[in-house]
Protein backbone atom coordinates (compact mmCIF):
# COMPACT_ATOMS: atom_id res chain seq x y z
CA UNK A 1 11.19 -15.20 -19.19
CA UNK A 2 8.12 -16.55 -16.89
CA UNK A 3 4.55 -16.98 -17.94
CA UNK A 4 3.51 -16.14 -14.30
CA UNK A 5 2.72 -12.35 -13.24
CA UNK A 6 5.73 -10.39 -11.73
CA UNK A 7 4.96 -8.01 -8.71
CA UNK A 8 7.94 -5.71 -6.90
CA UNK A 9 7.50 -4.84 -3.76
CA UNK A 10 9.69 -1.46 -2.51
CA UNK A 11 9.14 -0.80 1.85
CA UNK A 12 10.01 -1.43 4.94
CA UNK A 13 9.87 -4.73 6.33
CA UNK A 14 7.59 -5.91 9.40
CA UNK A 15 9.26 -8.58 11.88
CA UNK A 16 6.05 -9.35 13.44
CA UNK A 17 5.10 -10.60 10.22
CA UNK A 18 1.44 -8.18 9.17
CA UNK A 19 2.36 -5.69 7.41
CA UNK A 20 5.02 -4.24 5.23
CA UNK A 21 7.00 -6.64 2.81
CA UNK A 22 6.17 -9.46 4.57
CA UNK A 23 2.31 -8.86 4.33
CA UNK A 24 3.08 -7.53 0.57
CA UNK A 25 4.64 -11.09 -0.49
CA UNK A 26 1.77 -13.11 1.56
CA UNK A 27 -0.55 -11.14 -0.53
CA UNK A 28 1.14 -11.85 -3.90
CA UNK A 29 1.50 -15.48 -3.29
CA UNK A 30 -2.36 -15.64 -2.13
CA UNK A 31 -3.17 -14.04 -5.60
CA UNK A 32 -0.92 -16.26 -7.81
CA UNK A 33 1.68 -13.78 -8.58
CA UNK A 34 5.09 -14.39 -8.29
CA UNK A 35 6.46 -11.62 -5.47
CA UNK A 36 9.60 -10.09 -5.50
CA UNK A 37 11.01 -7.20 -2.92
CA UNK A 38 13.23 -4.34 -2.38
CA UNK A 39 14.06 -3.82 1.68
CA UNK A 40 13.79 -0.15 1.84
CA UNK A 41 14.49 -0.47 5.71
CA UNK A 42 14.07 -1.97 8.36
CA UNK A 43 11.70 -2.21 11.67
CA UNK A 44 11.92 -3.76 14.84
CA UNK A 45 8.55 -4.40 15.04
CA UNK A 46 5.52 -6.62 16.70
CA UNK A 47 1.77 -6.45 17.64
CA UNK A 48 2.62 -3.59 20.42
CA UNK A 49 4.65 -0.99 18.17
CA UNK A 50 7.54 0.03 15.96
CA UNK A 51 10.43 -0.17 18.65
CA UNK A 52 13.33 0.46 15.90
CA UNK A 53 13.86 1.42 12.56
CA UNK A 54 17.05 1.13 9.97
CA UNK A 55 16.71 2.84 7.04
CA UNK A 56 18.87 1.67 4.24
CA UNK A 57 21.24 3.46 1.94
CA UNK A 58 19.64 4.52 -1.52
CA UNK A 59 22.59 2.75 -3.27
CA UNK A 60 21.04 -0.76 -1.54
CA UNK A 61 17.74 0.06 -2.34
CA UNK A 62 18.90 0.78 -6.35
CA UNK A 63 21.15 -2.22 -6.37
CA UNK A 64 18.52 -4.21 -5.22
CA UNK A 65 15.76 -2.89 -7.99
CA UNK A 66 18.38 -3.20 -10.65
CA UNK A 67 19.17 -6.83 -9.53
CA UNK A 68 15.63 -7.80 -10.04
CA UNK A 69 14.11 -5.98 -13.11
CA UNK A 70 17.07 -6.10 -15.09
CA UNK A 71 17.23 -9.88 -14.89
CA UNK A 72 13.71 -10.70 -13.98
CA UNK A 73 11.79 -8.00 -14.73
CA UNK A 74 8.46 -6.54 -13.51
CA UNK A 75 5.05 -6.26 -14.74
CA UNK A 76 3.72 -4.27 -11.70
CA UNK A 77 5.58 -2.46 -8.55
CA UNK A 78 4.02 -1.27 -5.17
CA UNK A 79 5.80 0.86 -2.62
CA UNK A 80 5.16 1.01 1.13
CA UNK A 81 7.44 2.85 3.97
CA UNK A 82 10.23 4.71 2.12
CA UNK A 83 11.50 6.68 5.15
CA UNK A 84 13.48 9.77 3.34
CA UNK A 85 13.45 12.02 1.14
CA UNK A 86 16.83 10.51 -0.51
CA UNK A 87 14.86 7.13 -1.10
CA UNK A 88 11.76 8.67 -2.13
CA UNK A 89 13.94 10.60 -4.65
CA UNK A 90 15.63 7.37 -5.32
CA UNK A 91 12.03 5.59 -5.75
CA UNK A 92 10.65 7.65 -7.94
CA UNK A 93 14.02 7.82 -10.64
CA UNK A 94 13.41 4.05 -10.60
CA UNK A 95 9.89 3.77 -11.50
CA UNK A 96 10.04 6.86 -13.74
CA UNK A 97 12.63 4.02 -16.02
CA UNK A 98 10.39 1.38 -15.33
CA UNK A 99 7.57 0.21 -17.72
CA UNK A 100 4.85 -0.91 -15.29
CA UNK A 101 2.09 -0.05 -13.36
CA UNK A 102 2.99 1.68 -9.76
CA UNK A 103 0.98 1.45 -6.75
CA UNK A 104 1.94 4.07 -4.77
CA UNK A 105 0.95 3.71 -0.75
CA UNK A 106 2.28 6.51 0.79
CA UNK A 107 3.17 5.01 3.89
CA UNK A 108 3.71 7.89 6.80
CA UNK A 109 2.26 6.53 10.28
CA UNK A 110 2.03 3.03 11.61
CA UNK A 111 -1.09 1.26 12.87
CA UNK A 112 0.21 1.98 16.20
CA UNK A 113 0.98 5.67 15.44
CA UNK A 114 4.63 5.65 14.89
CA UNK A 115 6.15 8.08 12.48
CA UNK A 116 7.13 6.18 9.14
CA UNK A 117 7.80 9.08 6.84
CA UNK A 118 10.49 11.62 7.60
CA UNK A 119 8.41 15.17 7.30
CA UNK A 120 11.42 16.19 5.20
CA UNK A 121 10.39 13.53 2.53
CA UNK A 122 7.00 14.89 2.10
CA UNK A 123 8.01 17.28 -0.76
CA UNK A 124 9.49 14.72 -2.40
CA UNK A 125 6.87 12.44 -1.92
CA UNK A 126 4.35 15.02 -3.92
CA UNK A 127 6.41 16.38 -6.21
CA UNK A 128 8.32 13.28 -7.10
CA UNK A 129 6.54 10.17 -6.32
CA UNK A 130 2.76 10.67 -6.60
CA UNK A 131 3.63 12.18 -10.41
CA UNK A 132 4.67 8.18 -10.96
CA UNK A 133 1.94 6.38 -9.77
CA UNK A 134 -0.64 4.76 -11.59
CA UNK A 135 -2.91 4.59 -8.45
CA UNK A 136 -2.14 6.48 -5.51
CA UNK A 137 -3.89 4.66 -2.03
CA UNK A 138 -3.74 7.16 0.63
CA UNK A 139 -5.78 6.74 4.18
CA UNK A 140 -7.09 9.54 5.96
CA UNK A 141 -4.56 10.29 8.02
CA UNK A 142 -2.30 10.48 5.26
CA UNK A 143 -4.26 12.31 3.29
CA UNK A 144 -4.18 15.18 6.53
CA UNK A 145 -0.10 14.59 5.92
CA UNK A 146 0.12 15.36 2.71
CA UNK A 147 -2.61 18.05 1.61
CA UNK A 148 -3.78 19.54 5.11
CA UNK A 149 -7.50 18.26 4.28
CA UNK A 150 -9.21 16.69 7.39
CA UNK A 151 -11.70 14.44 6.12
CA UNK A 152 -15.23 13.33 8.49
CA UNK A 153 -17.34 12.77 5.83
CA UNK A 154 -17.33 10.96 1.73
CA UNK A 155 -17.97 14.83 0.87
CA UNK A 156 -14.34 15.30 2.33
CA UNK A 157 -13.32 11.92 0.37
CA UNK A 158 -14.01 13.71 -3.14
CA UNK A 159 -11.96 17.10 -1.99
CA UNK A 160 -9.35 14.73 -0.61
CA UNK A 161 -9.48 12.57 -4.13
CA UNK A 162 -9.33 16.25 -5.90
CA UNK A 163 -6.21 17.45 -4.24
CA UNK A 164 -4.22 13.82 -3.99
CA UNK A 165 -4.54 13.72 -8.31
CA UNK A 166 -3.38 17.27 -8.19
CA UNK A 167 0.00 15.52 -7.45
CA UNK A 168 0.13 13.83 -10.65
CA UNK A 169 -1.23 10.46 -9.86
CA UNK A 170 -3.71 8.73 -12.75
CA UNK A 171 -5.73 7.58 -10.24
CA UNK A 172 -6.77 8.26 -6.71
CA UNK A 173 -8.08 5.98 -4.09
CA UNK A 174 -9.12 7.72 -1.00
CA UNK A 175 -9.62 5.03 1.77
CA UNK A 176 -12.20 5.79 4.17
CA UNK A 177 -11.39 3.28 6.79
CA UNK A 178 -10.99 5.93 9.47
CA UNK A 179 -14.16 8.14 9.24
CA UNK A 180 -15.93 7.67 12.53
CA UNK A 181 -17.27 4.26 12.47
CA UNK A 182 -20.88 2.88 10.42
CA UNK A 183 -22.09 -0.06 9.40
CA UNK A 184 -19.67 0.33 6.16
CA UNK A 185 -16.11 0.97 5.22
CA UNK A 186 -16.23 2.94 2.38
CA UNK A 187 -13.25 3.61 -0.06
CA UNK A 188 -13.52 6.18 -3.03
CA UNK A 189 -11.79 5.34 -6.36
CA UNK A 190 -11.63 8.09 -9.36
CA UNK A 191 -9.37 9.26 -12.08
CA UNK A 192 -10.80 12.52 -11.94
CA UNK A 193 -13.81 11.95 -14.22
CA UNK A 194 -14.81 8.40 -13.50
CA UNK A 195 -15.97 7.57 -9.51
CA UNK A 196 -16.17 4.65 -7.76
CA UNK A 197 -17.35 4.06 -4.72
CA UNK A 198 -16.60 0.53 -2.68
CA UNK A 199 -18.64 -0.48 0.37
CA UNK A 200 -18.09 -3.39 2.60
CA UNK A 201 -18.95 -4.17 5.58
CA UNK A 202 -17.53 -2.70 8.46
CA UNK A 203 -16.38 -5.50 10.49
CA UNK A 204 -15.77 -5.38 14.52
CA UNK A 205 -12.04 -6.24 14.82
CA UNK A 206 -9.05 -5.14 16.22
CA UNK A 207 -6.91 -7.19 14.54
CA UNK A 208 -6.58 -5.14 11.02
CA UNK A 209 -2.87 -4.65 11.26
CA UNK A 210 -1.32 -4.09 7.96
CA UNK A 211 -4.44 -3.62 5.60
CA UNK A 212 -3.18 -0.75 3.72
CA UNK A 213 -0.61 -2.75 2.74
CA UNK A 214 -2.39 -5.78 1.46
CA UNK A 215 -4.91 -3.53 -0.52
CA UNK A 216 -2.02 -2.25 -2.23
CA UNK A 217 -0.23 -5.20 -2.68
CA UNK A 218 -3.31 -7.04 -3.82
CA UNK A 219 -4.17 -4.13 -6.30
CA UNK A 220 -0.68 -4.00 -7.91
CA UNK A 221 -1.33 -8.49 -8.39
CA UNK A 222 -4.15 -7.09 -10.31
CA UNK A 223 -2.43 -4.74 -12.59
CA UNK A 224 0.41 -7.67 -12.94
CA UNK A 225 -2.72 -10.11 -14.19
CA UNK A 226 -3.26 -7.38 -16.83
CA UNK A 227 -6.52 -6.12 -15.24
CA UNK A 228 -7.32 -2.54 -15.17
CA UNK A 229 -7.64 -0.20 -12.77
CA UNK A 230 -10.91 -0.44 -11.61
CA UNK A 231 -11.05 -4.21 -11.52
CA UNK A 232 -7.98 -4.55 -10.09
CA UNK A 233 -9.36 -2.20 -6.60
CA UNK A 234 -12.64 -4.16 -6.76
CA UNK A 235 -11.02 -7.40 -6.60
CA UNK A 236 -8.59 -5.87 -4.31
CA UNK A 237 -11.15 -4.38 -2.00
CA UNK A 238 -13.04 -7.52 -1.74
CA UNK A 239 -9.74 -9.93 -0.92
CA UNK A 240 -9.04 -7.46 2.07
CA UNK A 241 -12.60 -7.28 2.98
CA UNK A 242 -12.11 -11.10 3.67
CA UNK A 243 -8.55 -10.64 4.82
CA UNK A 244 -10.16 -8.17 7.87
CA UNK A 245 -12.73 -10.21 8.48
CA UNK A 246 -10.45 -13.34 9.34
CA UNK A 247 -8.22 -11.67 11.30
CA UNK A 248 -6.64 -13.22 14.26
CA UNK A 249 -5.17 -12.11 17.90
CA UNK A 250 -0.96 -12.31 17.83
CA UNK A 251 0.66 -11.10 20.97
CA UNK A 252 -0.22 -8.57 23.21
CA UNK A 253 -1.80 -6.17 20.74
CA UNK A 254 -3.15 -5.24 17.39
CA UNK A 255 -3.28 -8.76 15.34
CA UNK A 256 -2.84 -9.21 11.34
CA UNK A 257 -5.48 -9.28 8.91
CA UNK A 258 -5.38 -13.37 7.32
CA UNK A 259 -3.81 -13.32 4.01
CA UNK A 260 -4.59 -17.13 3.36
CA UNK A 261 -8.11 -16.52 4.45
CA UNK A 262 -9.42 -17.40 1.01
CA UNK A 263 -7.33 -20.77 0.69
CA UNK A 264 -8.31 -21.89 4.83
CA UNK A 265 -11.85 -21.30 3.47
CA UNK A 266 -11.92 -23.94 1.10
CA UNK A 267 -10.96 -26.53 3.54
């Protein structure tokens, strides 16, 4: 046993180095939780685009949970880019035996627009996966994927909110990143009863590749702390607020958001 907090991460991986696991385990180790993964597949990837993508066999990605909870164990679990339906499926058995929080990102275009969820997964991904999740972290465009709602405006955030816990989730958050640009990003949190709403300031870079995955990486390091739900997107929301705003140019393209930002800060 280990006194520190145990996060699982289960997506694709990122060889540029922003998003996906990679970005999930910088995120852990910024927040003093103890990251572990599951490779669900993986990308040939960099600031420009997704050039290739390997999905791996369910049996890997189950032999690879089972390896570390059974031994290790888990006191929160995110997934990212699942691919298929067969993994999804696979996902969801897992977490429906596993006694921790889920944060659920369901992961189905790139920053770049590359396809990252087979369309033959989505069923499973509503009917199976969202009914697991403790929080369920959805952008816009995923939100079109998966319920048909176009959202412009937070109006659209609460139907979007309404239809994403319809799925099963116990809570929704909505981001709002995309809505045609403010002075604010705005994010909408709710259970169904209770609302949040989380406002930060918009700021003017380009280089915000693989923020959807640290928010939900940094949200499940909350729920590993033992915070709840609301604290743990707060806290969350704030950390990539920082992350975006100390983002840097890599190659040719999009850059990362700065995971470390709050430890560079204090030097």
């Amino acid at each position: 046993m280990t006194s520190r907090p145990l996060c699982l991460t289960v997506a694709g991986s990122d060889s540029g180095g922003g998003a996906g696991v990679q970005a999930d385990l910088k995120t852990m180790q910024a927040l003093g939780v103890h990251g572990m993964s599951v490779l669900t597949a993986v990308t040939a990837q960099n600031s420009l685009g997704v050039h290739g993508v390997w999905e791996l066999p369910a049996e890997a990605v189950t032999a690879q949970y089972r390896a570390v909870v059974d031994d290790i164990g888990v006191h929160a679990v995110k997934t990212g880019m699942l691919g298929s339906a067969a993994v999804v499926e696979t996902v969801a058995g897992l977490l429906a035996g596993t006694d921790a929080p889920a944060v659920v990102d369901p992961v189905g275009v790139s920053k770049h627009g590359d396809e990252l969820l087979a369309a033959s997964a989505l069923d499973a991904v509503r009917k199976l996966l969202l009914p697991e999740a403790t929080v369920a972290t959805p952008n816009l465009d995923e939100v079109a994927q998966l319920t048909g709602l176009v959202v412009e405006t937070e109006d659209g955030m609460r139907r979007a909110a309404e239809a994403i816990l319809g799925y099963g989730p116990e809570w929704a958050l909505i981001k709002g990143g995309h809505l045609a640009a403010g002075t604010e990003a705005v994010d909408l949190l709710t259970d169904g009863v209770q609302e949040l709403w989380l406002r930060a300031p918009r700021h003017d870079s380009r280089h915000t590749h693989g923020t959807g995955c640290t928010l939900a990486s940094a949200i499940a390091s909350g729920l590993a702390q033992g915070q709840d739900v609301p604290q743990a997107v707060m806290e969350a929301k704030e950390y990539v607020t920082g992350a975006i705003k100390a983002g840097f140019p890599l190659g040719g393209g999009i850059g990362p958001v700065d995971h470390s930002w709050q430890s560079r800060r204090r030097y």
